[in-house]
C-alpha atoms as a PDB file:
ATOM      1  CA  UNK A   1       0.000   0.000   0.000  1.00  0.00           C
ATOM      2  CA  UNK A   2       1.363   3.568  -1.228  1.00  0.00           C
ATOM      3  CA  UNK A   3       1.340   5.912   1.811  1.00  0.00           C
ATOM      4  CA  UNK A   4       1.012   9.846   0.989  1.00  0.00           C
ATOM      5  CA  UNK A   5       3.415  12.227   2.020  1.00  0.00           C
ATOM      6  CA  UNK A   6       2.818  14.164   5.418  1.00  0.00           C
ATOM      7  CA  UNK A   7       1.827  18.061   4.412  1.00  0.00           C
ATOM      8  CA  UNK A   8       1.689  20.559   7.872  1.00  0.00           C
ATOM      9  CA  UNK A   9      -0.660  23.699   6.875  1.00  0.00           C
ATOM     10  CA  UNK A  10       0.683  26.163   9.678  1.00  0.00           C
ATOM     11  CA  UNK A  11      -1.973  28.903   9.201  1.00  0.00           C
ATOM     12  CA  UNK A  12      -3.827  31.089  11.592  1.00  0.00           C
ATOM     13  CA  UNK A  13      -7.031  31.689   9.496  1.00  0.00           C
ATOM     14  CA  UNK A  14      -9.352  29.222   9.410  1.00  0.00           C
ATOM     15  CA  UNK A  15     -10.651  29.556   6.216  1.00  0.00           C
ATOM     16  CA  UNK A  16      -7.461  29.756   4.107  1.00  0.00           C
ATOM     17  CA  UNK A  17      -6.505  26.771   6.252  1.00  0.00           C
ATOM     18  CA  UNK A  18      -9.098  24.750   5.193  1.00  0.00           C
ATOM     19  CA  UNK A  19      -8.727  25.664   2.060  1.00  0.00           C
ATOM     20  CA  UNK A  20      -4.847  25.036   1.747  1.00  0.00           C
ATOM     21  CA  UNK A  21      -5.460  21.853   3.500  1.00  0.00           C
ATOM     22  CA  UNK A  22      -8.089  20.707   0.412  1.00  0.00           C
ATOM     23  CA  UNK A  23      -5.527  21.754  -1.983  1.00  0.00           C
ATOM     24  CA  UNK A  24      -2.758  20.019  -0.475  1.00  0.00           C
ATOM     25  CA  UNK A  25      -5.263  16.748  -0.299  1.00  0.00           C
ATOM     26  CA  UNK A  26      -6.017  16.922  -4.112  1.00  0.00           C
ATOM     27  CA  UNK A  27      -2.258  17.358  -4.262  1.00  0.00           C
ATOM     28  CA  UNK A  28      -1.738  13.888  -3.054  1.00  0.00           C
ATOM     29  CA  UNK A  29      -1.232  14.955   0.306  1.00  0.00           C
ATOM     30  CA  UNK A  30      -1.700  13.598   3.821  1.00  0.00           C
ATOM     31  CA  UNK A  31      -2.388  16.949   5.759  1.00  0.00           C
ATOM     32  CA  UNK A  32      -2.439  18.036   9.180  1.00  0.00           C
ATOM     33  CA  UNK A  33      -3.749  21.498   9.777  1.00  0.00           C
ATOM     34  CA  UNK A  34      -2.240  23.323  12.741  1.00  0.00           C
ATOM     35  CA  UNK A  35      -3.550  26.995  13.568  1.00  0.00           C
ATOM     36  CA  UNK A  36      -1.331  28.315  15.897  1.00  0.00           C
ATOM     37  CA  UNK A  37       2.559  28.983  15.879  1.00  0.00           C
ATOM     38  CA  UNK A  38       3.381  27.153  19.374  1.00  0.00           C
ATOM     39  CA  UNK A  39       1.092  23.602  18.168  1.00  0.00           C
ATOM     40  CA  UNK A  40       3.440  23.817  14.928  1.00  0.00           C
ATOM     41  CA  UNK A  41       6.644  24.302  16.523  1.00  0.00           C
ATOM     42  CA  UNK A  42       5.396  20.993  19.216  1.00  0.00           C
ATOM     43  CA  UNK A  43       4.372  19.373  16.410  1.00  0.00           C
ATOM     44  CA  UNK A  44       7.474  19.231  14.030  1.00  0.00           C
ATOM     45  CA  UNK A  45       9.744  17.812  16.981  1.00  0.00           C
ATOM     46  CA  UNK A  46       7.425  14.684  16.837  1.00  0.00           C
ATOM     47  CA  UNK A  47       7.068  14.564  12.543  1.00  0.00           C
ATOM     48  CA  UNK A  48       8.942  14.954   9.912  1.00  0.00           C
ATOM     49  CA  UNK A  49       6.624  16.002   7.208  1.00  0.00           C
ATOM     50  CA  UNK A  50       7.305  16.368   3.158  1.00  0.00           C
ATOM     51  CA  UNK A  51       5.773  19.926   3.023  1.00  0.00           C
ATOM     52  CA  UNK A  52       5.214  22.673   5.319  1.00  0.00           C
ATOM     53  CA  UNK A  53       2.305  25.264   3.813  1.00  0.00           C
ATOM     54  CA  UNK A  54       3.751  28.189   6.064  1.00  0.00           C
ATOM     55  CA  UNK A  55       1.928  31.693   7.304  1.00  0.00           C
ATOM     56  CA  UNK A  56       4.449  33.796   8.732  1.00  0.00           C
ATOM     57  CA  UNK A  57       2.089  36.204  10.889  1.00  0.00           C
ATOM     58  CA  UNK A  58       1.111  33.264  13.951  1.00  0.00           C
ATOM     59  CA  UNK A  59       0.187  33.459  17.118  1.00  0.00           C
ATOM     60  CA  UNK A  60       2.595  31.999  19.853  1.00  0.00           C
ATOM     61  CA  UNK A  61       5.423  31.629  17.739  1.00  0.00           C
ATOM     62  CA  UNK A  62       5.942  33.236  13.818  1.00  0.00           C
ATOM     63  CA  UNK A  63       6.630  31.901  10.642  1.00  0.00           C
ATOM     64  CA  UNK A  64      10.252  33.422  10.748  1.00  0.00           C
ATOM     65  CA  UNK A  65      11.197  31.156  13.739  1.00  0.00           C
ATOM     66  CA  UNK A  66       9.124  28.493  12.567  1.00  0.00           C
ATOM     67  CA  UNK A  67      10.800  28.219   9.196  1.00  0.00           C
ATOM     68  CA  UNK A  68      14.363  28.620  10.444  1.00  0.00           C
ATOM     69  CA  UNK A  69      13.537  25.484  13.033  1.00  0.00           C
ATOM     70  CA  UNK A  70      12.873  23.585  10.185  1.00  0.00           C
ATOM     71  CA  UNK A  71      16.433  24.013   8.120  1.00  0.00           C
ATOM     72  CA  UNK A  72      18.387  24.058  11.454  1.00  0.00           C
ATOM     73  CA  UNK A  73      16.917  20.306  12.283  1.00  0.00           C
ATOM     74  CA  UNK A  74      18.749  17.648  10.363  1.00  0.00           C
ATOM     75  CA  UNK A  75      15.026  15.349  10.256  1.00  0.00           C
ATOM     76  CA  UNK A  76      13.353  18.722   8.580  1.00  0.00           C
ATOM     77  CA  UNK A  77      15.925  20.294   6.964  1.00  0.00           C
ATOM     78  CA  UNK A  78      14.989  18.811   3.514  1.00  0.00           C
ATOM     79  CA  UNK A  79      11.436  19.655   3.730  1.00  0.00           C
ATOM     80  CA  UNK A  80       9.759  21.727   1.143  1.00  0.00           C
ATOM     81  CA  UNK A  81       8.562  24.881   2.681  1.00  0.00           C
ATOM     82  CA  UNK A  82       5.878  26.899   0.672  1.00  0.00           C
ATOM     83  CA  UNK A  83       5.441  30.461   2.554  1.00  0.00           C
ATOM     84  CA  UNK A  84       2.311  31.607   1.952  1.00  0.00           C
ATOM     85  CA  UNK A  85       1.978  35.006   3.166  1.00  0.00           C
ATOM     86  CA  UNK A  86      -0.062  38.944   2.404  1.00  0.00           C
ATOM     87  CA  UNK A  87       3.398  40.585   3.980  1.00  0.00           C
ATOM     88  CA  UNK A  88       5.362  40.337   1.027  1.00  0.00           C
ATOM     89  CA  UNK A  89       8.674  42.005   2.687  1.00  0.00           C
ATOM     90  CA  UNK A  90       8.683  39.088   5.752  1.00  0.00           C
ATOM     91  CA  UNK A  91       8.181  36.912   3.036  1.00  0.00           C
ATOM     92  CA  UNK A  92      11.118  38.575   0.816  1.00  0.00           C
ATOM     93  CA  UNK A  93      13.262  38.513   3.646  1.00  0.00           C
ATOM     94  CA  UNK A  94      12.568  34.763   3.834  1.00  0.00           C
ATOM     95  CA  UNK A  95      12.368  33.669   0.392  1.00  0.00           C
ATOM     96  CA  UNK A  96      16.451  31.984  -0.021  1.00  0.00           C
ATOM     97  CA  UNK A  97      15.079  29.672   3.176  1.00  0.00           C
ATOM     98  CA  UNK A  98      11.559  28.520   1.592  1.00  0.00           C
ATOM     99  CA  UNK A  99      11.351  26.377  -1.650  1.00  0.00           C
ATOM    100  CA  UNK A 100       8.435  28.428  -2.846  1.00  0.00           C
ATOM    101  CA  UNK A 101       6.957  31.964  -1.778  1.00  0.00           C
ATOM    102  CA  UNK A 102       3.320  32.856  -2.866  1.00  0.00           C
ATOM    103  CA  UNK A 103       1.704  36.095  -1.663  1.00  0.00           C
ATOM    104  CA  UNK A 104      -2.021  35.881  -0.784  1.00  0.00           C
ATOM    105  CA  UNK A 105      -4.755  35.541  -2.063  1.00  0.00           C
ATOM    106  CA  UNK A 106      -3.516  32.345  -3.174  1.00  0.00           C
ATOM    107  CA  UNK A 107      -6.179  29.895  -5.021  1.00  0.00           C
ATOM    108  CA  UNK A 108      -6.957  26.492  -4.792  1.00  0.00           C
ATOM    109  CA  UNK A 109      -5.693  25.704  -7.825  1.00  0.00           C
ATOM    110  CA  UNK A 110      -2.558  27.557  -7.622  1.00  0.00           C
ATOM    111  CA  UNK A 111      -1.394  25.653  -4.369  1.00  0.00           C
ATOM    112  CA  UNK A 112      -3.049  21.906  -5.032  1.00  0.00           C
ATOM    113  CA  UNK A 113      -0.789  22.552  -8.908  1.00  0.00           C
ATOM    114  CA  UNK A 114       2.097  23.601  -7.046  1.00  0.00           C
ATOM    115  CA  UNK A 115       2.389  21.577  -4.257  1.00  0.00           C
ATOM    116  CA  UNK A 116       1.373  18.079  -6.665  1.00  0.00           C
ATOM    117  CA  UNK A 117       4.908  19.158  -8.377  1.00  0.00           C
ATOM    118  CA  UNK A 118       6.973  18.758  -5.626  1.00  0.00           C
ATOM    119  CA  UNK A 119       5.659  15.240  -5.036  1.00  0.00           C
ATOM    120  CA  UNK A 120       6.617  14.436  -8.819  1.00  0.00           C
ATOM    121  CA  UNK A 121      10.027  15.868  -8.239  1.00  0.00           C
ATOM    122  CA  UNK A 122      10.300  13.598  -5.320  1.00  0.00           C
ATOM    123  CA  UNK A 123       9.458  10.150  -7.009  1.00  0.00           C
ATOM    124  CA  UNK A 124      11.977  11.262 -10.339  1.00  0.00           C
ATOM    125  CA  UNK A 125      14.860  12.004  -8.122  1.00  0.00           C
END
């Protein structure tokens, strides 16, 4: 039996998590959806997921921290990290850490196309 690759949706707003998490799913996707900055932080010491879909504005602790956690832990450091943020100069600032940066509004279709290419450029290398 094929098992799907783990997908973390760290965002704060319910709605664009829900949606990110359905996108992720179509992907090919197993998600987890985590709304809050301190859950996400608990949470990757106990996973090592093939995505992160990160917001950078969090409560408890922010994307920035969040997403240099990630490449300074040698079980995440290989993740793909897609930022997906409205404050495009955090995001800038961030952008040679993270594998992708979109800038909200980000659609459905935009994030289930992008994401479904990084598990294709898994299984081909």
């Amino acid at each position: 039996m094929d098992t799907k690759p783990l997908a973390l949706i760290i965002e704060d707003n319910v709605d664009q998590n829900l949606v990110f998490t359905t996108a992720l799913k179509k992907a090919g996707y197993d998600t987890e959806s985590i709304l809050d900055g301190t859950m996400a932080m608990n949470r990757l010491a106990k996973v090592t997921p093939a995505m992160v879909v990160l917001d950078l504005h969090m409560p408890g602790v922010d994307g920035g921290r969040l997403l240099r956690e990630i490449r300074n832990n040698s079980l995440t450091s290989k993740t793909n990290v897609i930022i997906v943020s409205a404050d495009a100069e955090f995001a800038a600032n961030l952008q040679p850490q993270a594998d992708l940066v979109l800038l909200k509004p980000v659609s459905f279709s935009q994030l289930s196309l992008l994401a479904s290419r990084f598990i294709k450029k898994s299984e081909t290398s």
